[in-house]
C-alpha atoms as a PDB file:
ATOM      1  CA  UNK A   1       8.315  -0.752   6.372  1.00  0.00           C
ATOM      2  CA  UNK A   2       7.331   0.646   9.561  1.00  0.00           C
ATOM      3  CA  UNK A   3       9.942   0.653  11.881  1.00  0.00           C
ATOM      4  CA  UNK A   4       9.965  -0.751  15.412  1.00  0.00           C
ATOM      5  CA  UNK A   5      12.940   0.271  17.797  1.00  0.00           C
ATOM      6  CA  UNK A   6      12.778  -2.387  19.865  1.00  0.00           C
ATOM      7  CA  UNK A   7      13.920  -4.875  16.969  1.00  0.00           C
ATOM      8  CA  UNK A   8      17.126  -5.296  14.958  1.00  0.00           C
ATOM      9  CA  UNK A   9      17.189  -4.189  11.444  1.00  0.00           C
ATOM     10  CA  UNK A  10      17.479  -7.275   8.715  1.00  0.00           C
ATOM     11  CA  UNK A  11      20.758  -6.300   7.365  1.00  0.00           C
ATOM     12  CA  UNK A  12      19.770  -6.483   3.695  1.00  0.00           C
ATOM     13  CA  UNK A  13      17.945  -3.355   4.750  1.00  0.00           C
ATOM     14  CA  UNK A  14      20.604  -1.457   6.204  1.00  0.00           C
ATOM     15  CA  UNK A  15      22.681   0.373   3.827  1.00  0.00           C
ATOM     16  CA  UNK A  16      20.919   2.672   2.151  1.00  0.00           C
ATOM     17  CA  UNK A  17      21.101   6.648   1.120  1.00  0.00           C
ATOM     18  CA  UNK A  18      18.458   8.028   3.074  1.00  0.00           C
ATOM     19  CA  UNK A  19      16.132  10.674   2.162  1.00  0.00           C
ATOM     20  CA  UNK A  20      14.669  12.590   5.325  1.00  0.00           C
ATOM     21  CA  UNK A  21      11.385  14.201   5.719  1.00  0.00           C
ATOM     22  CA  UNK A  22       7.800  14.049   5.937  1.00  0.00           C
ATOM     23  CA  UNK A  23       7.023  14.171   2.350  1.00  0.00           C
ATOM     24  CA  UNK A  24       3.175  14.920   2.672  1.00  0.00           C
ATOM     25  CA  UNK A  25       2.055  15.576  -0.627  1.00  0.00           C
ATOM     26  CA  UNK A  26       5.305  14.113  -2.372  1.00  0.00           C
ATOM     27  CA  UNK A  27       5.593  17.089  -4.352  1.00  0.00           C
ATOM     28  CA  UNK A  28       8.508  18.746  -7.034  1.00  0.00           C
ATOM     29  CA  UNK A  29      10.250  19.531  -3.807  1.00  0.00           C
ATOM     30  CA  UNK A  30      10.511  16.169  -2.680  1.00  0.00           C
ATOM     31  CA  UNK A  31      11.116  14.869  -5.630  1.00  0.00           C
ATOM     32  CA  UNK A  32      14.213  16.766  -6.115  1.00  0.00           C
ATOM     33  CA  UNK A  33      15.265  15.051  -2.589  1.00  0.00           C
ATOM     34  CA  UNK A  34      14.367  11.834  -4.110  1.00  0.00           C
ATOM     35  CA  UNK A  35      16.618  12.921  -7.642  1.00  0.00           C
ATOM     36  CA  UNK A  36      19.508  13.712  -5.163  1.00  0.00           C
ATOM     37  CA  UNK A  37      18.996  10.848  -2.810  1.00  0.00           C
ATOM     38  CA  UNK A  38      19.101   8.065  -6.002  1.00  0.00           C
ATOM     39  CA  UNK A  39      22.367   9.828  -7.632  1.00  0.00           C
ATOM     40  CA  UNK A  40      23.951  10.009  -4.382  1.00  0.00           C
ATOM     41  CA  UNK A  41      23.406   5.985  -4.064  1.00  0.00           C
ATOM     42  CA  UNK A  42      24.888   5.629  -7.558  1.00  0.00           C
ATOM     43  CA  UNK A  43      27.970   7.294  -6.748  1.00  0.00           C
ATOM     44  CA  UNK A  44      28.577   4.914  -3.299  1.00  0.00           C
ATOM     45  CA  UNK A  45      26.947   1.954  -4.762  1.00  0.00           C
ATOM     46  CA  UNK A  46      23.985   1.506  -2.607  1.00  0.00           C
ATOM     47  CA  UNK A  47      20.088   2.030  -3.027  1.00  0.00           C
ATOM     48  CA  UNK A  48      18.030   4.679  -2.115  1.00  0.00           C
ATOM     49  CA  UNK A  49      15.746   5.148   0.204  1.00  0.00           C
ATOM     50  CA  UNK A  50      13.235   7.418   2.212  1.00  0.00           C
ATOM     51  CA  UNK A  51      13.203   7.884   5.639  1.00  0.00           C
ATOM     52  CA  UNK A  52       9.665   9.523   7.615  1.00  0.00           C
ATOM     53  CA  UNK A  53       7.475   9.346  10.178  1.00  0.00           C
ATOM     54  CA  UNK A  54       3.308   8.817  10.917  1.00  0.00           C
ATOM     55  CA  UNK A  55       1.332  10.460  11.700  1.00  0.00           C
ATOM     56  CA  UNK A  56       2.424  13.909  10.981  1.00  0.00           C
ATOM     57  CA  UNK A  57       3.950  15.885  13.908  1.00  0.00           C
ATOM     58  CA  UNK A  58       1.679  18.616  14.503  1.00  0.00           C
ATOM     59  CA  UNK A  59      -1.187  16.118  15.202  1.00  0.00           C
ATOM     60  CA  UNK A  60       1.061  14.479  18.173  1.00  0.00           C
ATOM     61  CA  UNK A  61       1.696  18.189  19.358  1.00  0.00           C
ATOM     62  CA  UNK A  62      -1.250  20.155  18.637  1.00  0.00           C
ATOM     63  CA  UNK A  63      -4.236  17.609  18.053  1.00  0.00           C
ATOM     64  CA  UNK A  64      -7.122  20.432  18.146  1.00  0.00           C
ATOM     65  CA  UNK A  65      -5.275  21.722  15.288  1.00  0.00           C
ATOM     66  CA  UNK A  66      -5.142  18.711  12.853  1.00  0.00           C
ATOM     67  CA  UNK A  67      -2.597  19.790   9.729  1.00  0.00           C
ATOM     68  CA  UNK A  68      -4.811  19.634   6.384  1.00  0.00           C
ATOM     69  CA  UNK A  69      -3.035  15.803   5.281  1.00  0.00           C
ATOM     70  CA  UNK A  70      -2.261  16.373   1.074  1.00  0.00           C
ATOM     71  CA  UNK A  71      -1.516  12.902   1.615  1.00  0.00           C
ATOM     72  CA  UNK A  72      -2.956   9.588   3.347  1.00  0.00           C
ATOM     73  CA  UNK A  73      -0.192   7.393   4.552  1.00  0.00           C
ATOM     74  CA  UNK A  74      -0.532   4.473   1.956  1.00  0.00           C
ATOM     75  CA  UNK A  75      -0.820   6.716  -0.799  1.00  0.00           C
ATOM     76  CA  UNK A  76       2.393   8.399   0.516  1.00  0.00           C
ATOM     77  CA  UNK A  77       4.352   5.189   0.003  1.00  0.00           C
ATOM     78  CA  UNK A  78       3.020   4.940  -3.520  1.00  0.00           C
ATOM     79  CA  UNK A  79       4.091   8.744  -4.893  1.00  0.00           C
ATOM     80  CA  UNK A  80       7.657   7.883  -3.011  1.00  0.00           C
ATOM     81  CA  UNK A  81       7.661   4.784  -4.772  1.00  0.00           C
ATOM     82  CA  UNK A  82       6.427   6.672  -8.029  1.00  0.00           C
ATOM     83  CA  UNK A  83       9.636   9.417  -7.542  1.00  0.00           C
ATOM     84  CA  UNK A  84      11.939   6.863  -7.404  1.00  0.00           C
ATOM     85  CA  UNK A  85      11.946   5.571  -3.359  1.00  0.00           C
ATOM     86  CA  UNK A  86      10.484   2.175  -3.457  1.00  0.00           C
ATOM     87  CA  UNK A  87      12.119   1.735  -0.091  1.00  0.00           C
ATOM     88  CA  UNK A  88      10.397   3.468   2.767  1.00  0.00           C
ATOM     89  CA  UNK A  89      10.958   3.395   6.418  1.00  0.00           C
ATOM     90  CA  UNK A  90       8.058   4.760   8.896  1.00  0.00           C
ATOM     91  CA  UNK A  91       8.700   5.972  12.010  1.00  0.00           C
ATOM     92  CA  UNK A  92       5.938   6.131  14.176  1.00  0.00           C
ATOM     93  CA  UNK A  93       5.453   9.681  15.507  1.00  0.00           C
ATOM     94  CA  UNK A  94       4.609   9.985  19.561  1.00  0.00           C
ATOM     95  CA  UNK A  95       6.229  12.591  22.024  1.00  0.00           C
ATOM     96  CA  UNK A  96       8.529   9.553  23.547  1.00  0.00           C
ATOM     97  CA  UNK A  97      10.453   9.807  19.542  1.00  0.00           C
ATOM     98  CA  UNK A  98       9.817  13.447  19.956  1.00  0.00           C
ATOM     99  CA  UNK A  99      12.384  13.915  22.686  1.00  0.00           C
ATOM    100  CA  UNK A 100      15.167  11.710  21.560  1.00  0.00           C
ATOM    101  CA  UNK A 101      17.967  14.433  21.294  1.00  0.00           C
ATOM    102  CA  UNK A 102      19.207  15.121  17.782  1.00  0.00           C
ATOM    103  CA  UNK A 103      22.304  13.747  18.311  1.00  0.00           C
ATOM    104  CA  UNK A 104      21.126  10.269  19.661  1.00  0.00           C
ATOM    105  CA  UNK A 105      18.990  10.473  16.382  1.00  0.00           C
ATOM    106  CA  UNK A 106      21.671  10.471  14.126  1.00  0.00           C
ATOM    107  CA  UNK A 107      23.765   7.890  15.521  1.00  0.00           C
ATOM    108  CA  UNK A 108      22.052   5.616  17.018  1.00  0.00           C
ATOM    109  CA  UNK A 109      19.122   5.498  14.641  1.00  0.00           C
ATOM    110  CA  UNK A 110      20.129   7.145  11.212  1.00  0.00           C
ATOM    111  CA  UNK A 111      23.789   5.938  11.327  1.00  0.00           C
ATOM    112  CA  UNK A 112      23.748   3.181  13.797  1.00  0.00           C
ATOM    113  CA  UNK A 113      20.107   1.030  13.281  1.00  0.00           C
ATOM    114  CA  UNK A 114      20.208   1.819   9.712  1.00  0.00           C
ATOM    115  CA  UNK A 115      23.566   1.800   8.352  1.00  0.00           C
ATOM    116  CA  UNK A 116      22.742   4.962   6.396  1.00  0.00           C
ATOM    117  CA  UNK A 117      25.347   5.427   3.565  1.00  0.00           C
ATOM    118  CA  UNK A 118      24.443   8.796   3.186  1.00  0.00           C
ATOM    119  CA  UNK A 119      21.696  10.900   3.573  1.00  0.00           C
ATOM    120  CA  UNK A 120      19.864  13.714   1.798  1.00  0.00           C
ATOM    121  CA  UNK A 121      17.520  16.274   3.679  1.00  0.00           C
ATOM    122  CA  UNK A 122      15.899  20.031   3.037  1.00  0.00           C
ATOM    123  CA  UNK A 123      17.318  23.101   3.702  1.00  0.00           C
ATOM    124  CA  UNK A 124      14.724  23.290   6.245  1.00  0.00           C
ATOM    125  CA  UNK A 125      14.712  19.649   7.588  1.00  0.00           C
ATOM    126  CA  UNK A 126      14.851  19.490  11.601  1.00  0.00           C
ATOM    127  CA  UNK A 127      14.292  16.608  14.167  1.00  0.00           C
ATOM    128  CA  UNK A 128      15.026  15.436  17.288  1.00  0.00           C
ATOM    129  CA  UNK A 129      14.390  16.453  20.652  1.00  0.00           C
ATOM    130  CA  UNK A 130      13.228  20.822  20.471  1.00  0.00           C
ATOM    131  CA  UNK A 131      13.950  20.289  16.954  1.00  0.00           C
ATOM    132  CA  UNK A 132      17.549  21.275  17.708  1.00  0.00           C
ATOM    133  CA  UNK A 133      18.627  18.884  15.030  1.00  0.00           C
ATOM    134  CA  UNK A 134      19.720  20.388  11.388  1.00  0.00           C
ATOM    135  CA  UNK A 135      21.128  20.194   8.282  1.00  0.00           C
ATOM    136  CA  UNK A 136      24.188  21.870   9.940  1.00  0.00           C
ATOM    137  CA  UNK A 137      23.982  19.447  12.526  1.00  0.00           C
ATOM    138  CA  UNK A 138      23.729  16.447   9.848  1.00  0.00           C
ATOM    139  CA  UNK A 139      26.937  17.243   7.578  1.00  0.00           C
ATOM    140  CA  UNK A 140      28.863  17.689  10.564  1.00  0.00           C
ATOM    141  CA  UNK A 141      28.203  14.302  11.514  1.00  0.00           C
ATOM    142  CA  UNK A 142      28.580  12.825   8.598  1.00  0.00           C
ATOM    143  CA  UNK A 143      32.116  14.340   8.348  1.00  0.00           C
ATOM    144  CA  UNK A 144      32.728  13.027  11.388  1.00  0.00           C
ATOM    145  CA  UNK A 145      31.962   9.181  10.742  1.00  0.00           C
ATOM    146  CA  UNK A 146      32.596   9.699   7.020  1.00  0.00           C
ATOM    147  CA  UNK A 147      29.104   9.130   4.969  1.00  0.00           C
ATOM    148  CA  UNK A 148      27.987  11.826   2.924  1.00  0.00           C
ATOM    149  CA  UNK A 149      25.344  14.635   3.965  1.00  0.00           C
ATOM    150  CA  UNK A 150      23.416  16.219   1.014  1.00  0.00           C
ATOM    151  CA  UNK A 151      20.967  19.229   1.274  1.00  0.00           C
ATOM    152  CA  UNK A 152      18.782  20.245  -1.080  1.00  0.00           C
ATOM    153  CA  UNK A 153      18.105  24.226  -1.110  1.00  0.00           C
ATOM    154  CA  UNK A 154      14.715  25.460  -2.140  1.00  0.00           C
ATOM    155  CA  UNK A 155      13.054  23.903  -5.197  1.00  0.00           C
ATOM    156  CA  UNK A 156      11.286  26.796  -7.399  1.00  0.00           C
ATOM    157  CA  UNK A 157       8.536  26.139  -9.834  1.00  0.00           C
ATOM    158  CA  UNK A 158       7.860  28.696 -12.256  1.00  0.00           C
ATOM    159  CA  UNK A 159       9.607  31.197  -9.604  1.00  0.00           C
ATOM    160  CA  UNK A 160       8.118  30.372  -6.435  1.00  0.00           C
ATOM    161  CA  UNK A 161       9.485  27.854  -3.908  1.00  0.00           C
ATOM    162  CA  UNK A 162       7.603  24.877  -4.137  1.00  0.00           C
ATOM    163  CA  UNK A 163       6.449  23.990  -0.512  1.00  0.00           C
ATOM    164  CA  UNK A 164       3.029  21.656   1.108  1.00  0.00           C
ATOM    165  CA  UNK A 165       1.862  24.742   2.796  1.00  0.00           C
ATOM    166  CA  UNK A 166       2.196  26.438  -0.634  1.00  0.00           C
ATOM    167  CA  UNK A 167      -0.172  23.170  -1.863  1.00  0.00           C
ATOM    168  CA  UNK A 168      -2.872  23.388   1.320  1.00  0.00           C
ATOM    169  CA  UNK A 169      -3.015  27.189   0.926  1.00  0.00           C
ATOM    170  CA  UNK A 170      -4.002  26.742  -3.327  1.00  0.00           C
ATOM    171  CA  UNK A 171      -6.269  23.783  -2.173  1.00  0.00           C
ATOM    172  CA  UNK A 172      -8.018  26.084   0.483  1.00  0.00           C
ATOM    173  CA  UNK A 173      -8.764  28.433  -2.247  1.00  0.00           C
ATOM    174  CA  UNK A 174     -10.191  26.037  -4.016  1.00  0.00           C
ATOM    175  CA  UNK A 175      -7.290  26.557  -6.922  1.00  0.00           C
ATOM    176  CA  UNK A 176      -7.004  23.043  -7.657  1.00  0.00           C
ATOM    177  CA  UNK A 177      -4.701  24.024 -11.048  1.00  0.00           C
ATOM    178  CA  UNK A 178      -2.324  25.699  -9.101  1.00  0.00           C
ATOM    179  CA  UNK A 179      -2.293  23.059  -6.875  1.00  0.00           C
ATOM    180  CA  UNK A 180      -0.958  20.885  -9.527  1.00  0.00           C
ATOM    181  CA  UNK A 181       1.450  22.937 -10.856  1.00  0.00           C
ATOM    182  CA  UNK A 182       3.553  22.360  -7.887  1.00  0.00           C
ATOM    183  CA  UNK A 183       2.709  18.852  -7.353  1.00  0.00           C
ATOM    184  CA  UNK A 184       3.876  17.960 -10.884  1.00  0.00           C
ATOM    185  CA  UNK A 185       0.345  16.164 -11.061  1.00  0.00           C
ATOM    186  CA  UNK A 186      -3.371  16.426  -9.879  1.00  0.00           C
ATOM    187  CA  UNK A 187      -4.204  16.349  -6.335  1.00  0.00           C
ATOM    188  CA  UNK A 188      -5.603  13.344  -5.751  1.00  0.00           C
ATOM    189  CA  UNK A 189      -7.822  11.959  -2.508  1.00  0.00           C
ATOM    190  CA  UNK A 190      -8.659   8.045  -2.019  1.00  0.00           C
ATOM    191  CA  UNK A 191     -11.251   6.118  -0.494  1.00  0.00           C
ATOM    192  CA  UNK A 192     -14.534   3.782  -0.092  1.00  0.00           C
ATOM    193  CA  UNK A 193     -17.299   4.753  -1.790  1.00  0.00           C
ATOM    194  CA  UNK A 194     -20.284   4.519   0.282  1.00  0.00           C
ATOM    195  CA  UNK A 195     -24.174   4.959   0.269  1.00  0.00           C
ATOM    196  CA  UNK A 196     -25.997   8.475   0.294  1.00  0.00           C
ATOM    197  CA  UNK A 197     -28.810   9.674   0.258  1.00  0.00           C
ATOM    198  CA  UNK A 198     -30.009   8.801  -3.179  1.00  0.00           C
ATOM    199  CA  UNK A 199     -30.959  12.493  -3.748  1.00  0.00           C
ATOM    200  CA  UNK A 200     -28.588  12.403  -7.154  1.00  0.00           C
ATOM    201  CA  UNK A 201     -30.529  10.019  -8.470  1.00  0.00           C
ATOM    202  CA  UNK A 202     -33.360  11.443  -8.409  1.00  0.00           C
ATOM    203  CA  UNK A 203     -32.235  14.210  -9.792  1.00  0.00           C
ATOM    204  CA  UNK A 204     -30.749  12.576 -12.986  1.00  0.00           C
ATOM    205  CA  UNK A 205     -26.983  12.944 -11.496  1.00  0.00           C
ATOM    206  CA  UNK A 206     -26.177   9.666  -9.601  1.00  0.00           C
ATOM    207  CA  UNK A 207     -23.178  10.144  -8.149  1.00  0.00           C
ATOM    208  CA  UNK A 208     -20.765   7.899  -6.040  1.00  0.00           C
ATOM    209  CA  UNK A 209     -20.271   8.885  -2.326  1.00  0.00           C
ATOM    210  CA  UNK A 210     -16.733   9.511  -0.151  1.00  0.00           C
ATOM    211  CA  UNK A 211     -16.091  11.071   2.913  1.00  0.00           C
ATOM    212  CA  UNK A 212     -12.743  12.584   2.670  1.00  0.00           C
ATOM    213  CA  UNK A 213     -10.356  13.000   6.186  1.00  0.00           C
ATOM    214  CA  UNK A 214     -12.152  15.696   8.809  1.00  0.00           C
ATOM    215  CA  UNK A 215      -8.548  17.660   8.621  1.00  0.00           C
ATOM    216  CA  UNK A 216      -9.427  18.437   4.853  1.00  0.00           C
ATOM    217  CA  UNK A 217      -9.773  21.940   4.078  1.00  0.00           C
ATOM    218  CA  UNK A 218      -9.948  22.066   0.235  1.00  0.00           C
ATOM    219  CA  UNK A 219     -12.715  24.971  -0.375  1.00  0.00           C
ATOM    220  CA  UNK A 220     -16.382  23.657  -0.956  1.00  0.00           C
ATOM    221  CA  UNK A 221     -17.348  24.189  -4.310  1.00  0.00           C
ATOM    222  CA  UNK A 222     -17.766  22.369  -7.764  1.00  0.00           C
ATOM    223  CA  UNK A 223     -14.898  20.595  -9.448  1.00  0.00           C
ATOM    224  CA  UNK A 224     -13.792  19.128 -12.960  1.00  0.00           C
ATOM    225  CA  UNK A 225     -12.229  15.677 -11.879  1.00  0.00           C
ATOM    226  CA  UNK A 226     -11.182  12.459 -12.858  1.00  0.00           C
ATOM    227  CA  UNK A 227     -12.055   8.794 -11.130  1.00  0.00           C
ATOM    228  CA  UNK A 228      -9.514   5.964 -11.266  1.00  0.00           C
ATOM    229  CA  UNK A 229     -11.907   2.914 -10.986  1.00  0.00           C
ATOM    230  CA  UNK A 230     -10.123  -0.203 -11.225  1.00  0.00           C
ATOM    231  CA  UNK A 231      -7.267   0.870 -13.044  1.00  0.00           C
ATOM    232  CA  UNK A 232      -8.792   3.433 -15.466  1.00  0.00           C
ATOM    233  CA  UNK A 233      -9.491   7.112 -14.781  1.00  0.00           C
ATOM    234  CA  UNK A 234     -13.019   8.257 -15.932  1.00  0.00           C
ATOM    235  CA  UNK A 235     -14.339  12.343 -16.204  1.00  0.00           C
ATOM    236  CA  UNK A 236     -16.352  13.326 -13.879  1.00  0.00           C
ATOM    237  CA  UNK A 237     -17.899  16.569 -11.718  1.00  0.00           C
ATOM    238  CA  UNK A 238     -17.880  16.671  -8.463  1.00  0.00           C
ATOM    239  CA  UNK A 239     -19.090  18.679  -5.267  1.00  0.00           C
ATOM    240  CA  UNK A 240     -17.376  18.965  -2.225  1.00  0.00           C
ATOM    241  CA  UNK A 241     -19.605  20.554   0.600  1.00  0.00           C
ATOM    242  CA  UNK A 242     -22.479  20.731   2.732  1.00  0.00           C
ATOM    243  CA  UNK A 243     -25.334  20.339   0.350  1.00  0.00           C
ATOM    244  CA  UNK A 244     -27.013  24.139   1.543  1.00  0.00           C
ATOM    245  CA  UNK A 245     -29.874  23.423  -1.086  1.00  0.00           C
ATOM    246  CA  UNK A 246     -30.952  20.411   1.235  1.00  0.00           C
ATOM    247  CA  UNK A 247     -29.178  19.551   4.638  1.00  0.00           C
ATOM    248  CA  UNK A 248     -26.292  21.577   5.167  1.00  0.00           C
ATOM    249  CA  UNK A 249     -24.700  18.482   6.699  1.00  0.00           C
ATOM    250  CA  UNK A 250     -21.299  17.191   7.449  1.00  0.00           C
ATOM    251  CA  UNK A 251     -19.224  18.224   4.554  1.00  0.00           C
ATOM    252  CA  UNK A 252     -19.139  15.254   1.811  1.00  0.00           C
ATOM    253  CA  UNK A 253     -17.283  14.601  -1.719  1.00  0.00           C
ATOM    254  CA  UNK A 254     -20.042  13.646  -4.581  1.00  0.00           C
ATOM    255  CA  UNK A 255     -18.924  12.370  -7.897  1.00  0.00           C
ATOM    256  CA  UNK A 256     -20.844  12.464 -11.063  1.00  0.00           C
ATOM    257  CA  UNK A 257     -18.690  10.217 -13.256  1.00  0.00           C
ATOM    258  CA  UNK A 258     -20.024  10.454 -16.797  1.00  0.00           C
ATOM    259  CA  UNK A 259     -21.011   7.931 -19.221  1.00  0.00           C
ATOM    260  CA  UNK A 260     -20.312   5.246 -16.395  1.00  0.00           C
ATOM    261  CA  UNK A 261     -22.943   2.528 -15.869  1.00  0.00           C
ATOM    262  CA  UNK A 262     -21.172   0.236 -12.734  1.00  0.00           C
ATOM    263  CA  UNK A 263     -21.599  -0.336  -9.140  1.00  0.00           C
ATOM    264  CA  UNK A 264     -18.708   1.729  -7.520  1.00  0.00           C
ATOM    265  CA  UNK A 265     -20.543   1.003  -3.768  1.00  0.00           C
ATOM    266  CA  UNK A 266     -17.894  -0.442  -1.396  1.00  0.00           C
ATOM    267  CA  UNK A 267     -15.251   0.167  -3.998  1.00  0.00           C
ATOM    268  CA  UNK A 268     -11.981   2.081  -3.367  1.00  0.00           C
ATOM    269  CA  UNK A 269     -11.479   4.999  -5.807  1.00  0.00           C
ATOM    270  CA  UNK A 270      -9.282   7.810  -6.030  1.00  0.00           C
ATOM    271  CA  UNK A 271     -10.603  10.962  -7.301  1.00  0.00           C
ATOM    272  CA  UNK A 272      -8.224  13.875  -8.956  1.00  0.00           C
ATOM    273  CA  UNK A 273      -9.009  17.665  -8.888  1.00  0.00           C
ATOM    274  CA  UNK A 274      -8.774  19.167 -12.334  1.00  0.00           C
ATOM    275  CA  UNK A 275     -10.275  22.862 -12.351  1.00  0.00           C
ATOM    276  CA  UNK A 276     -12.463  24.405 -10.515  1.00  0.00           C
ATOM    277  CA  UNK A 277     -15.620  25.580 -11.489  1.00  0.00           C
ATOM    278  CA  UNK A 278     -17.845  27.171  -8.971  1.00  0.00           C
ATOM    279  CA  UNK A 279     -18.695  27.727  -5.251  1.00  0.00           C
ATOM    280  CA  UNK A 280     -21.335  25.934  -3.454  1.00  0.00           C
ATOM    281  CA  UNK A 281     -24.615  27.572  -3.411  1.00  0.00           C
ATOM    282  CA  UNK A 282     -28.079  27.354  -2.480  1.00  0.00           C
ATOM    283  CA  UNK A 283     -30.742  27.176  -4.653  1.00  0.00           C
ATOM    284  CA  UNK A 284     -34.888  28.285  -4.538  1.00  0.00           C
ATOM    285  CA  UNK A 285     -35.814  25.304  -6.401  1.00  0.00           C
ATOM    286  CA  UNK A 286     -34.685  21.820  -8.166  1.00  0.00           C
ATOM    287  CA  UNK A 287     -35.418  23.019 -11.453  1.00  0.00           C
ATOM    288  CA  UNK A 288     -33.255  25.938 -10.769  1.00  0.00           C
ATOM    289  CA  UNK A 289     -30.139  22.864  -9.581  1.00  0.00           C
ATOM    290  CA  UNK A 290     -30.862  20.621 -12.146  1.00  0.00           C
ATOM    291  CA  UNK A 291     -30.111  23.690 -14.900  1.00  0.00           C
ATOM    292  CA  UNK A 292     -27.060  24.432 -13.218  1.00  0.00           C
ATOM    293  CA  UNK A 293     -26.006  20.820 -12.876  1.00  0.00           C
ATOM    294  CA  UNK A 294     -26.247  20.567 -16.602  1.00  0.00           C
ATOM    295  CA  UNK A 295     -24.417  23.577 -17.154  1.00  0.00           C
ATOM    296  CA  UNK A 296     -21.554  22.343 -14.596  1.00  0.00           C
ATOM    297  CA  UNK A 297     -21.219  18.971 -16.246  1.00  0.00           C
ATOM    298  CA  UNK A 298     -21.013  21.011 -19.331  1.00  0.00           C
ATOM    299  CA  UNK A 299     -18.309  22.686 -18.498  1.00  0.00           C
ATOM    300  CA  UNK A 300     -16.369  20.125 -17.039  1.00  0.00           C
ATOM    301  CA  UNK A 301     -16.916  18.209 -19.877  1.00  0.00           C
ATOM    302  CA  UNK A 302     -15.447  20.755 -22.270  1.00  0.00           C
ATOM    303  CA  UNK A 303     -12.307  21.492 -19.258  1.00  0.00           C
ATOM    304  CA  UNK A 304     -11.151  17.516 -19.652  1.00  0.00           C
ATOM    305  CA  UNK A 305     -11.803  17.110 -23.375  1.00  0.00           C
ATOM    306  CA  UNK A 306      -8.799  19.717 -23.603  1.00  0.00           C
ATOM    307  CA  UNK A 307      -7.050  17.280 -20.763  1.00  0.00           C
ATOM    308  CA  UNK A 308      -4.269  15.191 -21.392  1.00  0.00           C
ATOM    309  CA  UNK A 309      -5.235  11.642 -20.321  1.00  0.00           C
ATOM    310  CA  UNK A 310      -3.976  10.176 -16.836  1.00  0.00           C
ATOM    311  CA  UNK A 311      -1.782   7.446 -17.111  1.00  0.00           C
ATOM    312  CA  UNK A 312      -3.104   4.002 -15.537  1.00  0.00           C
END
């Protein structure tokens, strides 16, 4: 729920162990916070729940520098609901929250709105007004009004702390697999698909439209994917880029979803990066992109045929 400061809390929603953070991407990180937050709500008898704000900081602070999002807001809610946080509470973000000092925070909001029974944050969690506020800060209040403060150190994967600017930098490279890895699943990007030019068609490779966020900064190129159309996940290629060979326009996500013979306009889909397979390039002639298309659709094929299926 998103919260609004100027209204009491219901108190059947008070109560809870909180977990803090912004959890973009909702990643093996976070969902270590999310393991800690749920045992610490066995122990005093409560639920869990997650605690975070919209939009993300840096856009309030630095807007000509828009963070790459790995996740939209709604589809936040769903991978915290997915890790075990069914309960979420939004703050919205703005620079009057900004400068509410740490303390005031913590006991007005955390401990005071919310009734938190406990709370759970990263080593590296900070809030409040300069960001003065800290795990530090936290367990010392909590030992002063007698809830419980946990916090998580860093989570390693495979021997490398798992982190979302770990996730954006793989993504920027285009290293969609890696990506993953520290996820615990695909990356994943939602949203309407719309008319295009038709040029696909034409070609023999119809493919379904989206225009992902303007702060995206996965690397242009040629991907194995996966399309969750009403419920079930179908293979796919896709390209995400300008189109050199034609218009060199405003970067665009095309999806060639094989064997697939609906209407997917005005339908909301979410697409998931598997491998990559190539960079985008510019070609002499069609015959010359039609060859490689069939080569990268070919390849992709053979990538998800050794794929475990997505679960619905």
């Amino acid at each position: 729920m998103v919260l609004d400061l100027d209204k009491p809390l219901p108190d059947a929603l008070r109560g809870a162990v909180l977990a803090l953070g912004n959890f973009d991407g909702v990643h093996r990180g976070h969902a270590e916070l999310a393991h800690r937050a749920a045992a610490l709500a066995g122990e005093r008898g409560t639920r869990p729940a997650a605690f975070t704000f919209e939009p993300h900081p840096r856009s309030v602070f630095r807007p000509e520098e828009p963070v790459f999002r790995l996740t939209a807001p709604q589809l936040k809610l769903e991978l915290l609901a997915e890790a075990g946080l069914p309960q979420v509470f939004v703050l919205p973000f703005d620079r009057e929250i900004a400068a509410i000092p740490a303390e005031s925070f913590v006991d007005d909001l955390l401990i005071g709105r919310l009734g938190a029974a406990g709370l759970v944050c990263g080593y590296d969690f900070h809030f409040g007004k300069g960001r003065t506020g800290s795990p530090e800060m936290l367990q010392a209040h909590g030992l002063a009004v007698g809830i419980p403060v946990a916090v998580v150190p860093p989570f390693s994967w495979k021997g490398e702390p798992v982190s979302s600017t770990l996730i954006r930098t793989a993504l920027e490279a285009g290293d969609v697999a890696r990506a993953a890895e520290f996820l615990g699943r695909p990356w994943l990007v939602r949203g309407l698909i719309a008319h295009g030019d038709k040029r696909g068609r034409e070609l023999g490779y119809p493919t379904a439209n989206m225009q992902l966020a303007r702060d995206c900064r996965l690397r242009h190129g040629i991907y194995a994917v996966r399309m969750k159309v009403e419920g079930t996940w179908h293979d796919g290629v896709a390209s995400f880029g300008r189109r050199p060979t034609f218009d060199d326009g405003a970067p665009r996500l095309e999806t060639f979803v094989f064997d697939f013979s609906g209407d997917l306009y005005g339908q909301r889909v979410d697409v998931a990066f598997v491998d990559w397979l190539r960079g985008e390039e510019k070609f002499d002639s069609l015959e010359a992109l039609i060859a490689q298309m069939d080569a990268d659709s070919a390849r992709a094929r053979d990538i998800l045929a050794g794929t475990p299926p997505f679960l619905p």
